[in-house]
N, C-alpha and C. Protein backbone atom coordinates (compact mmCIF):
# COMPACT_ATOMS: atom_id res chain seq x y z
N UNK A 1 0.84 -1.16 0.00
CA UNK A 1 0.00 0.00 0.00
C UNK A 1 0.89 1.25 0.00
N UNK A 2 0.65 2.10 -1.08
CA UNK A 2 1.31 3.53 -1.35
C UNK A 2 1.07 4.56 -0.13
N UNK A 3 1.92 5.48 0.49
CA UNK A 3 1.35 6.51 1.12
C UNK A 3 0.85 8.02 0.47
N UNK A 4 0.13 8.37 0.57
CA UNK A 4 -0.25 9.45 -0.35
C UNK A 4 0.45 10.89 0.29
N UNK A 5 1.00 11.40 -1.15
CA UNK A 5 1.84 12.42 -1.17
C UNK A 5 1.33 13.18 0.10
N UNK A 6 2.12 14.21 0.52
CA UNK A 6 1.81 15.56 1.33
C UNK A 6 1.71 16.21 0.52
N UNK A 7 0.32 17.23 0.57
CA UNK A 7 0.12 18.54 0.13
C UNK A 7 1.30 19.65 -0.60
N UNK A 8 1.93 19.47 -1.42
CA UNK A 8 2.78 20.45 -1.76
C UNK A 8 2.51 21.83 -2.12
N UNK A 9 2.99 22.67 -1.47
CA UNK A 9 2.50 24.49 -1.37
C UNK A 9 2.51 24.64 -2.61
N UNK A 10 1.70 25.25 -2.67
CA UNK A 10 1.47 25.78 -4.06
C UNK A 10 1.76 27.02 -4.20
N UNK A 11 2.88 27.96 -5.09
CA UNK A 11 3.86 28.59 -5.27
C UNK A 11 2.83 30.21 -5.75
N UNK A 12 3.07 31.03 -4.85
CA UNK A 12 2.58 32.38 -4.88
C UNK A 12 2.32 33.22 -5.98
N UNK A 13 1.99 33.84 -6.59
CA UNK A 13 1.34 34.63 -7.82
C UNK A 13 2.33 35.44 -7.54
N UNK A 14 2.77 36.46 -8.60
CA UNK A 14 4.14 37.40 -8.54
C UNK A 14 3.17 38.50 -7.83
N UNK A 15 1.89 38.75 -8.53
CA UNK A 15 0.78 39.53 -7.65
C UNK A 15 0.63 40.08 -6.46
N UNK A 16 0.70 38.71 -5.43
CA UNK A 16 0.54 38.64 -4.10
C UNK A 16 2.03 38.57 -3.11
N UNK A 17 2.85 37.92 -3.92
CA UNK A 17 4.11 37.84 -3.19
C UNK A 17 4.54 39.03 -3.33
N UNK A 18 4.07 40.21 -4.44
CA UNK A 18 4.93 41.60 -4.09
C UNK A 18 3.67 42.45 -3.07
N UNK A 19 2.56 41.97 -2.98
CA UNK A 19 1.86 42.80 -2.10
C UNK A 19 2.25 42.59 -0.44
N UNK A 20 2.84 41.18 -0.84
CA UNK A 20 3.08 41.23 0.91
C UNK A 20 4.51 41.48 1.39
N UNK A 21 5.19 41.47 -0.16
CA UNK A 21 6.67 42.30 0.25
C UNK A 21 6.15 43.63 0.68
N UNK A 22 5.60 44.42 0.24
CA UNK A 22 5.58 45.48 0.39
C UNK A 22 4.96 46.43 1.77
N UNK A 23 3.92 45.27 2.11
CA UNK A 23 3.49 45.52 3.35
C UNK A 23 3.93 45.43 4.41
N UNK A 24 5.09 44.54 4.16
CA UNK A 24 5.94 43.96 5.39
C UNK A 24 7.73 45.19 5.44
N UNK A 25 7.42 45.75 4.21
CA UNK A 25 8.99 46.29 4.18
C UNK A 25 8.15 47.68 4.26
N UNK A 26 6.93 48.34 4.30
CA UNK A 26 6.40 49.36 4.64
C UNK A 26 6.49 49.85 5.94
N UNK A 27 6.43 48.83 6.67
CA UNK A 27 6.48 48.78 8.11
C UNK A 27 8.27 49.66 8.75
N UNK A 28 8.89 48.96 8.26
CA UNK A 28 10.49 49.22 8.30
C UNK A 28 11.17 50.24 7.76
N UNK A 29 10.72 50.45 6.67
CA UNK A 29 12.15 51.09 5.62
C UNK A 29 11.99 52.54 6.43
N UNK A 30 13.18 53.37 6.30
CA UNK A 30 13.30 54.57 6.87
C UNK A 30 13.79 55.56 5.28
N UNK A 31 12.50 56.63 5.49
CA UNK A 31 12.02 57.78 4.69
C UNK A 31 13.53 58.57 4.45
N UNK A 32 14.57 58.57 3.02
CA UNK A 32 15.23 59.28 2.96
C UNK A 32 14.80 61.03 3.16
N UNK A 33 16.14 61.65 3.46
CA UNK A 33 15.86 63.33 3.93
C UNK A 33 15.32 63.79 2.34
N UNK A 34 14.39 64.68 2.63
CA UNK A 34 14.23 65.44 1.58
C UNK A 34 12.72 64.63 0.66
N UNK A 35 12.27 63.36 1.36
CA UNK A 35 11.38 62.98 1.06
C UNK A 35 10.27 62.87 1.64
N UNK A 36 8.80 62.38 1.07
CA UNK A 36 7.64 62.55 1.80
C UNK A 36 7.43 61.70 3.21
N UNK A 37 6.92 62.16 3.82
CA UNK A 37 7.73 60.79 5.62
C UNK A 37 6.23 60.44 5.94
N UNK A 38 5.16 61.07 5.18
CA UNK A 38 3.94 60.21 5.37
C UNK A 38 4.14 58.85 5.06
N UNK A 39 2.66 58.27 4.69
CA UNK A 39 2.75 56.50 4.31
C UNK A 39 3.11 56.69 3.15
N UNK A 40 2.84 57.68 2.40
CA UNK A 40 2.68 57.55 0.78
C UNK A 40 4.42 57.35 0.54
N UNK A 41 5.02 58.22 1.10
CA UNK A 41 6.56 58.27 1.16
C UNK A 41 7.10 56.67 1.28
N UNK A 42 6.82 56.42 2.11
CA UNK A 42 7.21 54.96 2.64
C UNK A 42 6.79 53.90 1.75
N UNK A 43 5.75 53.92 1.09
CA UNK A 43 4.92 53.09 0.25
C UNK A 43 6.04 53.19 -0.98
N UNK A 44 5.95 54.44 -1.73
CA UNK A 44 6.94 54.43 -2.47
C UNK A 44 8.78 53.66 -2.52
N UNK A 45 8.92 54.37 -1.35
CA UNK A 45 10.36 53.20 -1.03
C UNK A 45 10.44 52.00 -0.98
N UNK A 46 9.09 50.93 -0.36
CA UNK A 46 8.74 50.16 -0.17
C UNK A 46 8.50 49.15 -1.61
N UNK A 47 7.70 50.24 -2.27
CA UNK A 47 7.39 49.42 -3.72
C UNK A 47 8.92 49.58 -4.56
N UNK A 48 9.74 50.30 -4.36
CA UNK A 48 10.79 49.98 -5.48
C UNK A 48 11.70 48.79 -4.68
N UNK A 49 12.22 49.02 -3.37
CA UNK A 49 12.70 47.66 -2.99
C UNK A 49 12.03 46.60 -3.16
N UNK A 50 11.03 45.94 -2.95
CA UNK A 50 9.99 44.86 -3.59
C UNK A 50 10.39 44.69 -4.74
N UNK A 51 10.59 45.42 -5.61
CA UNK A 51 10.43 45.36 -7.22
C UNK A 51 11.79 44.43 -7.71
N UNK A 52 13.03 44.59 -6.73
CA UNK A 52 13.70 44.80 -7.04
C UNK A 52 14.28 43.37 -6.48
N UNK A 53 13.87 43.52 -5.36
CA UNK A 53 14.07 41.81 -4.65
C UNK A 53 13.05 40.70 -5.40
N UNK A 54 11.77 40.93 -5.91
CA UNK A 54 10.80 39.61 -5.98
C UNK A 54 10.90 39.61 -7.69
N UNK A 55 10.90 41.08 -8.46
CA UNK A 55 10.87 40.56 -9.61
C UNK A 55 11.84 40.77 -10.61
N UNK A 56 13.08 41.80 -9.90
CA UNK A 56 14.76 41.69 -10.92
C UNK A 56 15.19 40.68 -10.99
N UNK A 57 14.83 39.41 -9.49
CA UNK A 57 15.51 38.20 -9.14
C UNK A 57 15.45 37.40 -10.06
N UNK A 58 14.07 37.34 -11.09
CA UNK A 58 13.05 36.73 -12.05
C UNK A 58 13.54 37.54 -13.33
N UNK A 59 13.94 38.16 -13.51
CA UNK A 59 14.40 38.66 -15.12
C UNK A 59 12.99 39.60 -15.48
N UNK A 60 12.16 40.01 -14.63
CA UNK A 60 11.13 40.61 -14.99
C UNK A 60 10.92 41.73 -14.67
N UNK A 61 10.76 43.24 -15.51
CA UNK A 61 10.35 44.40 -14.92
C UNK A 61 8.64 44.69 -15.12
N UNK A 62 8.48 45.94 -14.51
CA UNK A 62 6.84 46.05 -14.42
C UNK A 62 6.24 46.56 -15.09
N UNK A 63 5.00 46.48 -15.34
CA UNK A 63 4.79 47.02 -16.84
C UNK A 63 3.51 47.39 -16.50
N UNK A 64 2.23 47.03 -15.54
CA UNK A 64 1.26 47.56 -14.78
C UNK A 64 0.92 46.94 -13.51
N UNK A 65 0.60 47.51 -12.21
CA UNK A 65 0.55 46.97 -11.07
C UNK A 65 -0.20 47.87 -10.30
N UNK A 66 -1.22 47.24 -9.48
CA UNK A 66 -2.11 47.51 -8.42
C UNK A 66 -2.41 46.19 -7.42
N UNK A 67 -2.54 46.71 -6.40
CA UNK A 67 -2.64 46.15 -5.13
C UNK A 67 -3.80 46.16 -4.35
N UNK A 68 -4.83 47.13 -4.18
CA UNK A 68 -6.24 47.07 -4.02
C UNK A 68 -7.22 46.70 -5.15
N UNK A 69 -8.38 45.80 -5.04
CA UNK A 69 -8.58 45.35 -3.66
C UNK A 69 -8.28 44.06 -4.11
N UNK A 70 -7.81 43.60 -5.67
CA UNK A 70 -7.25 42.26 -5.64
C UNK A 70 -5.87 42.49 -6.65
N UNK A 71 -5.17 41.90 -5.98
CA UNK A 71 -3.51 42.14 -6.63
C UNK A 71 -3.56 41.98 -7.98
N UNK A 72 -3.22 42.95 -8.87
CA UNK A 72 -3.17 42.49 -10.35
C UNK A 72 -1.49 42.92 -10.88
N UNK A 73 -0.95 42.03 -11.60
CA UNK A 73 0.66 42.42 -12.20
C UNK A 73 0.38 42.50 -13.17
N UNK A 74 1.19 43.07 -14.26
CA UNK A 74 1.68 42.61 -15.31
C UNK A 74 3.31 43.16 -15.80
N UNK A 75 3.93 42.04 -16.16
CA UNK A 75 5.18 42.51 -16.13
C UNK A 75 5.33 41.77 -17.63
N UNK A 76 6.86 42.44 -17.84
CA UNK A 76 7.20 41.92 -19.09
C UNK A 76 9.01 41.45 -18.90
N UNK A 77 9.57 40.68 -19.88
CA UNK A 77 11.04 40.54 -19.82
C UNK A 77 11.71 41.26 -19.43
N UNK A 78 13.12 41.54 -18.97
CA UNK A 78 14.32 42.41 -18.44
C UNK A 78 14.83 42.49 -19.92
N UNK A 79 14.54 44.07 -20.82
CA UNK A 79 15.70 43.77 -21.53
C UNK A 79 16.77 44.48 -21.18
N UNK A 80 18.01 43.44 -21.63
CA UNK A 80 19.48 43.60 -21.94
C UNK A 80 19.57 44.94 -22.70
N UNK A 81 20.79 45.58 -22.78
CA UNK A 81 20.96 46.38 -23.31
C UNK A 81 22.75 45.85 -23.54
């Protein structure tokens, strides 16, 4: 008698894995001088580090993205130059 597999995770949407980078590195990142030190400020810093860790890693830059109220990406190839 076979044992039946374990559940294997099923691997995150580029969508959602940058919404929760971002929420989690929103919390942290510290507002360079000379910039906005509201959320919006932070959000901004927040979304280019994300960008940069979840989808440069992937050969992919962004090409349209929103986060409310359901994560939508769309990205396209890294080109070379």
């Amino acid at each position: 008698m076979t044992k039946p597999k374990p559940d294997q995770a099923k691997p995150k949407s580029l969508g959602k894995e940058l919404c929760s980078c971002i929420k989690k590195v929103r919390k942290t990142v510290k507002v360079r001088s000379g910039q906005n030190k509201t959320l919006k400020g932070k959000e901004k810093d927040a979304i280019g580090i994300c960008i940069k860790s979840v989808l440069h890693s992937r050969h992919k830059t962004i090409k349209r993205f929103k986060y409310t109220p359901k994560p939508y990406l769309l990205t396209q190839q890294y080109k070379y130059t």
